[in-house]
C-alpha atoms as a PDB file:
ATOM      1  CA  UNK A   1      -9.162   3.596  -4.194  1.00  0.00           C
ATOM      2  CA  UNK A   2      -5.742   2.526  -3.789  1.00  0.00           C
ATOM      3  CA  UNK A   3      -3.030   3.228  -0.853  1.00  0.00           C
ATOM      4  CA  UNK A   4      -1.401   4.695  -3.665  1.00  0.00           C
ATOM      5  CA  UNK A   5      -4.324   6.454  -5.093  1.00  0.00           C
ATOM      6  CA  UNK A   6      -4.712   8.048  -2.042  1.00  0.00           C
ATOM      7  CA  UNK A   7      -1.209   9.207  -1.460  1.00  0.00           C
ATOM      8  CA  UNK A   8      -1.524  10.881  -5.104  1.00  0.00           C
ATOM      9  CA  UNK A   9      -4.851  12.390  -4.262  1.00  0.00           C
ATOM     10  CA  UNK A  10      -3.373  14.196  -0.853  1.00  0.00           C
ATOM     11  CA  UNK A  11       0.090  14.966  -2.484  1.00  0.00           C
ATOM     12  CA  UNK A  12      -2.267  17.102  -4.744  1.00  0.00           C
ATOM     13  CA  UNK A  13      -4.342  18.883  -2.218  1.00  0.00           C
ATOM     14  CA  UNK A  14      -1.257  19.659  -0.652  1.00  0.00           C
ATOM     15  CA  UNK A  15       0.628  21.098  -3.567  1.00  0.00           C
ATOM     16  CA  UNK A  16      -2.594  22.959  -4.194  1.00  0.00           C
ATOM     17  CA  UNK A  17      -3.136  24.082  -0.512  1.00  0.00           C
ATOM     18  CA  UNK A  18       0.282  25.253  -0.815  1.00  0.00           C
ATOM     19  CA  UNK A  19       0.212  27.427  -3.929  1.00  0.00           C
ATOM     20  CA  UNK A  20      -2.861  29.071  -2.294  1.00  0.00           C
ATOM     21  CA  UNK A  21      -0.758  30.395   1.022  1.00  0.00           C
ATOM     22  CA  UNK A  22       2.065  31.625  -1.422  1.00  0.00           C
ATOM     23  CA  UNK A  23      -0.384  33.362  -3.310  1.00  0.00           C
ATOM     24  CA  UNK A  24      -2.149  35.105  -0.504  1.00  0.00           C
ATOM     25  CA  UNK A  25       1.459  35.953   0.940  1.00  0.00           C
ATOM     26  CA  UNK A  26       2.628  37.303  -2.123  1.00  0.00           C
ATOM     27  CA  UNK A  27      -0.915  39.400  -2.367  1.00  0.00           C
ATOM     28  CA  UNK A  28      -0.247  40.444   1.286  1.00  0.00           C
ATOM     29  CA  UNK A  29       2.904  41.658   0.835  1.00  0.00           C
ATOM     30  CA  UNK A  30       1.612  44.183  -2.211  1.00  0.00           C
ATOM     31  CA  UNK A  31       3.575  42.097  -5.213  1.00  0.00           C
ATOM     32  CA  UNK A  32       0.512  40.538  -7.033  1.00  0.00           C
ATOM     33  CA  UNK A  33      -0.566  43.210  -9.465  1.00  0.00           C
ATOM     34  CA  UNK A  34      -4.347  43.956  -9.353  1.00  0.00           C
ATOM     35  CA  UNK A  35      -4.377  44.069  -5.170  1.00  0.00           C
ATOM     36  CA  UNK A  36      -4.477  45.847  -2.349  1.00  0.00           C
ATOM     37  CA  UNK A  37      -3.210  44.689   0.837  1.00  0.00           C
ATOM     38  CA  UNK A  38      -4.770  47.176   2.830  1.00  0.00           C
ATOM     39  CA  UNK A  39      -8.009  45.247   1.923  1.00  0.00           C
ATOM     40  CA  UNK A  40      -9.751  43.204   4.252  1.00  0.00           C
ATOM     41  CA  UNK A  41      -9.990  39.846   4.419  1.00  0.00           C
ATOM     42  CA  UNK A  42     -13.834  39.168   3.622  1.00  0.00           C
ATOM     43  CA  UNK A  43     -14.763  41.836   1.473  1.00  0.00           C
ATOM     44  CA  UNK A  44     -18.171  43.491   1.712  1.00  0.00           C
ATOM     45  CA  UNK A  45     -19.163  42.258  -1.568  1.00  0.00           C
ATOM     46  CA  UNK A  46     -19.050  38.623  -0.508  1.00  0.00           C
ATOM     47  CA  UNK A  47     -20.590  39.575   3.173  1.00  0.00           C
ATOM     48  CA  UNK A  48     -23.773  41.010   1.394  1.00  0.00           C
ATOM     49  CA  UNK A  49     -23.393  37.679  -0.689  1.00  0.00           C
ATOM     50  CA  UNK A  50     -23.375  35.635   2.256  1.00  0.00           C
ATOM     51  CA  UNK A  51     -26.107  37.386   3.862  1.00  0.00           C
ATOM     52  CA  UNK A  52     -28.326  37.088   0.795  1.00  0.00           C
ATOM     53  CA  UNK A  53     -28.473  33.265   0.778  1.00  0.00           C
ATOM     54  CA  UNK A  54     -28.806  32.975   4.577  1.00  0.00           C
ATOM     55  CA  UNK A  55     -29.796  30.612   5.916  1.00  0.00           C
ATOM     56  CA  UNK A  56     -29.056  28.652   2.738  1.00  0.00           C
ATOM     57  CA  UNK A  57     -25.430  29.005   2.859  1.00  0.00           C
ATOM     58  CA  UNK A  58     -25.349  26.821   6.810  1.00  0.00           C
ATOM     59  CA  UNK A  59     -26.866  24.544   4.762  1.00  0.00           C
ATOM     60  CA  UNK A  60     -24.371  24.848   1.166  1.00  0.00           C
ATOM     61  CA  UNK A  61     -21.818  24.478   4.176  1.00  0.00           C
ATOM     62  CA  UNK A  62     -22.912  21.224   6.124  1.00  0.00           C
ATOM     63  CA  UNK A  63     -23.729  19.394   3.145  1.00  0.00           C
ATOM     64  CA  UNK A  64     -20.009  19.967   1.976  1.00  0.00           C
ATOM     65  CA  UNK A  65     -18.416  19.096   5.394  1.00  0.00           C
ATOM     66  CA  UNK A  66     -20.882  15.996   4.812  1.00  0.00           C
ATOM     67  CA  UNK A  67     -18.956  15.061   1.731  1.00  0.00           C
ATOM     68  CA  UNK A  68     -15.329  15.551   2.953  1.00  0.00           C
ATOM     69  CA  UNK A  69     -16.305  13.621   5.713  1.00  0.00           C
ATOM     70  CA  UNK A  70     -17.648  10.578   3.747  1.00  0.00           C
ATOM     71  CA  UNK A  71     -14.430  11.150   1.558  1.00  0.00           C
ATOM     72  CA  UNK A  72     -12.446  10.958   4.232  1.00  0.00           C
ATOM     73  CA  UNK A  73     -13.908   7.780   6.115  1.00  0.00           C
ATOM     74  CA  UNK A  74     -13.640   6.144   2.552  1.00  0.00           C
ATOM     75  CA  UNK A  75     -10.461   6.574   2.484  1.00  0.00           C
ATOM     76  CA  UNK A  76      -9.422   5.181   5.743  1.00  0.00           C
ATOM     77  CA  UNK A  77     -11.664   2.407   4.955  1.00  0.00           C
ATOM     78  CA  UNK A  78      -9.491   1.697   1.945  1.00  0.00           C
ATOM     79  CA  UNK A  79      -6.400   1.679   4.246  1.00  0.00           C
ATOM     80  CA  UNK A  80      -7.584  -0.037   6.848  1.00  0.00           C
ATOM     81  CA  UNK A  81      -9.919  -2.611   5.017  1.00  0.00           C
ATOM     82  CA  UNK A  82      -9.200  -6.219   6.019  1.00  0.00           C
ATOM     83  CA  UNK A  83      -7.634  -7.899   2.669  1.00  0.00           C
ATOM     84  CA  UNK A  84      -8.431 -11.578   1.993  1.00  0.00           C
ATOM     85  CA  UNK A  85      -4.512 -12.562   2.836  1.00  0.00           C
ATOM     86  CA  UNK A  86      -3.381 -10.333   5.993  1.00  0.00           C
ATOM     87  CA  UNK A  87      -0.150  -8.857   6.180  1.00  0.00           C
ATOM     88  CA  UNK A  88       3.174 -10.226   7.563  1.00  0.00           C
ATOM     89  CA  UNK A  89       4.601  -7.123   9.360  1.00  0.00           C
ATOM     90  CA  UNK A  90       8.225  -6.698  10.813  1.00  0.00           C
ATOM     91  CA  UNK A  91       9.975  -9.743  11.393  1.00  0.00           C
ATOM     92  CA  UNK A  92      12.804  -9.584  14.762  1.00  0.00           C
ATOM     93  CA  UNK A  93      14.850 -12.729  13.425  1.00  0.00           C
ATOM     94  CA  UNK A  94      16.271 -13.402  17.406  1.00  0.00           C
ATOM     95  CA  UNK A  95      13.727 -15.366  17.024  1.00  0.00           C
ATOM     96  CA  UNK A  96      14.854 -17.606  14.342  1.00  0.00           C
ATOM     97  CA  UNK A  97      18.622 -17.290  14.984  1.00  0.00           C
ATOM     98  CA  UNK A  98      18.234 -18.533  18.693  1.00  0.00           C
ATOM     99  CA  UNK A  99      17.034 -21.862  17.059  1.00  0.00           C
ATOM    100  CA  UNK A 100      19.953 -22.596  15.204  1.00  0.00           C
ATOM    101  CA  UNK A 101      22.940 -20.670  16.532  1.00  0.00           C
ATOM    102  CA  UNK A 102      24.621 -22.564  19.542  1.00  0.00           C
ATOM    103  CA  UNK A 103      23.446 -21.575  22.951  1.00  0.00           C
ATOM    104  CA  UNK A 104      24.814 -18.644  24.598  1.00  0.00           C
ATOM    105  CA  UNK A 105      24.049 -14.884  25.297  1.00  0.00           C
ATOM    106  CA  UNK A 106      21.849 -13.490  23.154  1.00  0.00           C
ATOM    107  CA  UNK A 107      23.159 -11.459  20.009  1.00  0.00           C
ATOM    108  CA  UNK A 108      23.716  -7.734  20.363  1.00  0.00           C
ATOM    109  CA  UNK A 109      21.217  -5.814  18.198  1.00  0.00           C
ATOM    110  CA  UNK A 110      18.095  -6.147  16.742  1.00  0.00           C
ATOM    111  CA  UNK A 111      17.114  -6.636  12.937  1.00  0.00           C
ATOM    112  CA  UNK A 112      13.744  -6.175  11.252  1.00  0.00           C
ATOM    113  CA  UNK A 113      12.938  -7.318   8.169  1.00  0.00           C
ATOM    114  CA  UNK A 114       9.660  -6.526   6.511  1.00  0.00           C
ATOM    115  CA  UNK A 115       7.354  -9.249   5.221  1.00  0.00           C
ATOM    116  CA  UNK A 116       6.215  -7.292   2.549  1.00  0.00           C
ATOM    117  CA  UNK A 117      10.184  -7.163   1.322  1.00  0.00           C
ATOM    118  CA  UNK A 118      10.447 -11.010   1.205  1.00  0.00           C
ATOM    119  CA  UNK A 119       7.467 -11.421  -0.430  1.00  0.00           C
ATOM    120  CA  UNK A 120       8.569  -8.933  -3.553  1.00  0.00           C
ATOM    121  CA  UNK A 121      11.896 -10.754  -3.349  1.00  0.00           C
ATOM    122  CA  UNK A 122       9.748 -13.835  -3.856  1.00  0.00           C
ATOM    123  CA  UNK A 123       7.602 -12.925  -6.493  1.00  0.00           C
ATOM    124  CA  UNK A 124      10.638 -11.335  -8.606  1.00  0.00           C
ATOM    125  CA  UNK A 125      12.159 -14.879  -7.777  1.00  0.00           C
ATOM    126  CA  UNK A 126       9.143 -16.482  -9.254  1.00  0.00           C
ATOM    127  CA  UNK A 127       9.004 -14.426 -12.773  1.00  0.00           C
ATOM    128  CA  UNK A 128      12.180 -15.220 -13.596  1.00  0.00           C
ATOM    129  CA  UNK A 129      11.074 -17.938 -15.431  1.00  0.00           C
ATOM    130  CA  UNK A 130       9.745 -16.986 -18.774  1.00  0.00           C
ATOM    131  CA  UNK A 131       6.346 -19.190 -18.500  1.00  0.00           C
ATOM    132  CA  UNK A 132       5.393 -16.759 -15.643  1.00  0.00           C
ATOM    133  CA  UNK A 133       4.095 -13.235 -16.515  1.00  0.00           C
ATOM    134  CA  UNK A 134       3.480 -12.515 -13.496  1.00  0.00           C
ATOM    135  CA  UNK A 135       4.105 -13.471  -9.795  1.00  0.00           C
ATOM    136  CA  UNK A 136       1.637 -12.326  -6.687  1.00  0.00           C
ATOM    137  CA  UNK A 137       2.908 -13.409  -2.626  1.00  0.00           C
ATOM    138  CA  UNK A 138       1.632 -13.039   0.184  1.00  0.00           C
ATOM    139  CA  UNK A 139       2.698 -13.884   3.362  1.00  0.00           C
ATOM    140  CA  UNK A 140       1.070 -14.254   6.717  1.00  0.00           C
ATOM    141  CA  UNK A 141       1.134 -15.315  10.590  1.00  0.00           C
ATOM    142  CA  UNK A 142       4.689 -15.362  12.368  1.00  0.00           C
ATOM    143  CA  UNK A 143       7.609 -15.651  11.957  1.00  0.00           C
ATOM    144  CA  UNK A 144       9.536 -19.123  11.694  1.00  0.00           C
ATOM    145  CA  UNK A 145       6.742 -20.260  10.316  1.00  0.00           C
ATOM    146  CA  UNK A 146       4.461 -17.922   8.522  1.00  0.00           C
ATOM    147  CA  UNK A 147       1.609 -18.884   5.871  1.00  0.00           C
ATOM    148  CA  UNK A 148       2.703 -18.391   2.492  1.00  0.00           C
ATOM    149  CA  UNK A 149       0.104 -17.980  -0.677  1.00  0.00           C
ATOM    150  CA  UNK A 150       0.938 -17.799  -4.218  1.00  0.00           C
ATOM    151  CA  UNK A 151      -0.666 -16.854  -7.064  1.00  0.00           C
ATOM    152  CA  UNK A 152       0.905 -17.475 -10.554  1.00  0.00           C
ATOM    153  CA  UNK A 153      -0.351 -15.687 -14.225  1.00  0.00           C
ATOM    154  CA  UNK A 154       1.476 -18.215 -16.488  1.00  0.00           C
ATOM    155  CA  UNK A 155       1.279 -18.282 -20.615  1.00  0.00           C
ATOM    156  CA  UNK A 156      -0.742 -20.084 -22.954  1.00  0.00           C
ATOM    157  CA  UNK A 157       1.938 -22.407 -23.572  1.00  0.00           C
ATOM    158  CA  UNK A 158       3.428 -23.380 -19.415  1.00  0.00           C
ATOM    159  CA  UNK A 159       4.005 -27.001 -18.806  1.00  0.00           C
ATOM    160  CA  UNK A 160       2.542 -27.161 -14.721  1.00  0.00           C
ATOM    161  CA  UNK A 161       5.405 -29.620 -14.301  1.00  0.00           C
ATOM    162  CA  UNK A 162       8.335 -27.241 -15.255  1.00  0.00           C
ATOM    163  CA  UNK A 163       6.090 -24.495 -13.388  1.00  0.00           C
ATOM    164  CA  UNK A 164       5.714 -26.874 -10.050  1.00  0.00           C
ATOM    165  CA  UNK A 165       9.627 -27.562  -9.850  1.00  0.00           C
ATOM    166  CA  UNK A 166      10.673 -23.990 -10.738  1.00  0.00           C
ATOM    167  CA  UNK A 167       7.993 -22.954  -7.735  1.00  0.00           C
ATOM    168  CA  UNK A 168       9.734 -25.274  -5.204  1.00  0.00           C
ATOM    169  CA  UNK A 169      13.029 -24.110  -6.001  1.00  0.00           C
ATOM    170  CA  UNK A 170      11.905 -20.967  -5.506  1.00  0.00           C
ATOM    171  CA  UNK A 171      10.167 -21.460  -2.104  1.00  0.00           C
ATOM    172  CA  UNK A 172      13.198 -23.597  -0.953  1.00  0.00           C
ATOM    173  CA  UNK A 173      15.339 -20.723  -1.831  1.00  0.00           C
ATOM    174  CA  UNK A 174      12.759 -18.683   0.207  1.00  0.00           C
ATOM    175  CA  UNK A 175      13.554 -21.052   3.498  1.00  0.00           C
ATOM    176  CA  UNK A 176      17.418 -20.880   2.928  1.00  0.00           C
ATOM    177  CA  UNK A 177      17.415 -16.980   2.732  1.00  0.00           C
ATOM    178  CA  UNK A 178      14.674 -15.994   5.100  1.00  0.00           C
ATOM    179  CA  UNK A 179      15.194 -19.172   7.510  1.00  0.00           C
ATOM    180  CA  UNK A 180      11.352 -19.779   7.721  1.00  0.00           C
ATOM    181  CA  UNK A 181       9.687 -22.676   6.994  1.00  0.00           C
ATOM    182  CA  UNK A 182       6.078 -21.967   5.730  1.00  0.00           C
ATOM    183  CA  UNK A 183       3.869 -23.973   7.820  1.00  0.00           C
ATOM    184  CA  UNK A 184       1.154 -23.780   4.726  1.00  0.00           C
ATOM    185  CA  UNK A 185       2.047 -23.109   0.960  1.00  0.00           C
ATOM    186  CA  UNK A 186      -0.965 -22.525  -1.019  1.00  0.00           C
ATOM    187  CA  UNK A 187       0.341 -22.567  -4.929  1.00  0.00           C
ATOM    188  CA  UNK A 188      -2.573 -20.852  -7.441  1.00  0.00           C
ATOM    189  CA  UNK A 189      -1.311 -20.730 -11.331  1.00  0.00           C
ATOM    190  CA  UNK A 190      -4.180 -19.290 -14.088  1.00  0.00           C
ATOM    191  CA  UNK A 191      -3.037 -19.777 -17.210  1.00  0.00           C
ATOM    192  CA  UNK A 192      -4.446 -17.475 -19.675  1.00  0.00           C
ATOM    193  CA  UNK A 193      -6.067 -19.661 -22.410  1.00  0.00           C
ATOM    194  CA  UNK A 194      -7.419 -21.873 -19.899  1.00  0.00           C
ATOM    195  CA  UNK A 195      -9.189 -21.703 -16.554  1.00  0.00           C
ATOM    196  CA  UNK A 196      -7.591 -21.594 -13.311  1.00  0.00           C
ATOM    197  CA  UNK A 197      -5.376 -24.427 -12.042  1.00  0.00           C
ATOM    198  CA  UNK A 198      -3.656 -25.672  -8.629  1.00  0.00           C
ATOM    199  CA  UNK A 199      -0.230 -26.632  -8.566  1.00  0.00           C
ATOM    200  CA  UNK A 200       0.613 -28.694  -5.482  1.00  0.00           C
END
């Protein structure tokens, strides 16, 4: 399950734990037609119900909590699984800036950038050449210089060569906008009618 799997699957418990309180408002304010909000909460039907599967129904009970509580560990797993290229968080670029501008007081202010923003800048960089269908970053480590992995889907018909220059304008592009200089590039391009291959 996806990060964004999971936001769908809680944005719909939500909407659905939500329809249930306006329903039992509207009931409990007499405006649903067929009942009466003079009636208690737990009905005797369902108490004699309850009581008839005793001790059953502890048991109906646990093994659901058992199963939201797997569900829920999944999920977190899901978030907080450790992916095969880690994530670059929040860059403070004082860092960078300091090494270039001319010494003095520090800058007033602070910016962040997110690692996960340069590396979608990067990949849309990437695809717009036509040979590449599609364009995968990540980045990773610190900032000035991070670790930088790509991974290319090109066509049947890419020349590597055109594909290799068109990468290293790219990442040099990358260093002259984000002022980082990856301390390891790792280029990966699969090209569909063909196995994988490295470009260096």
């Amino acid at each position: 399950m996806t990060n964004g799997a999971i936001r769908v699957f809680w944005t719909v418990v939500g909407i659905v734990l939500t329809a249930i309180g306006v329903v039992g408002l509207i009931a409990s304010l007499g405006h649903l037609a067929g009942t009466d909000n003079s009636a208690p909460l737990l009905w005797s039907g369902l108490l004699r119900t309850w009581r008839a599967v005793d001790p059953w129904g502890l048991v109906i009970l646990g093994v659901l909590g058992l199963l939201v509580a797997w569900l829920g560990w999944s999920m977190l797993g899901w978030v907080v699984r450790v992916r095969r290229y880690p994530v670059l968080g929040d860059l403070d670029l004082r860092s960078i800036t300091r090494r270039t501008a001319d010494p003095g007081p520090a800058p007033a202010g602070v910016t962040h950038v997110r690692g996960t923003r340069l590396a979608r800048g990067l990949e849309r960089d990437l695809a717009r050449d036509p040979q590449v269908r599609r364009a995968s970053v990540r980045l990773a480590g610190t900032a000035p210089q991070p670790e930088l992995w790509i991974e290319l889907q090109l066509n049947s018909r890419a020349a590597l060569t055109v594909v290799r220059d068109h990468v290293s304008a790219a990442v040099e592009r990358f260093r002259a906008t984000s002022g980082m200089a990856p301390r390891r590039l790792e280029v990966t391009a699969r090209i569909d009618a063909a196995g994988p291959a490295r470009v260096h």
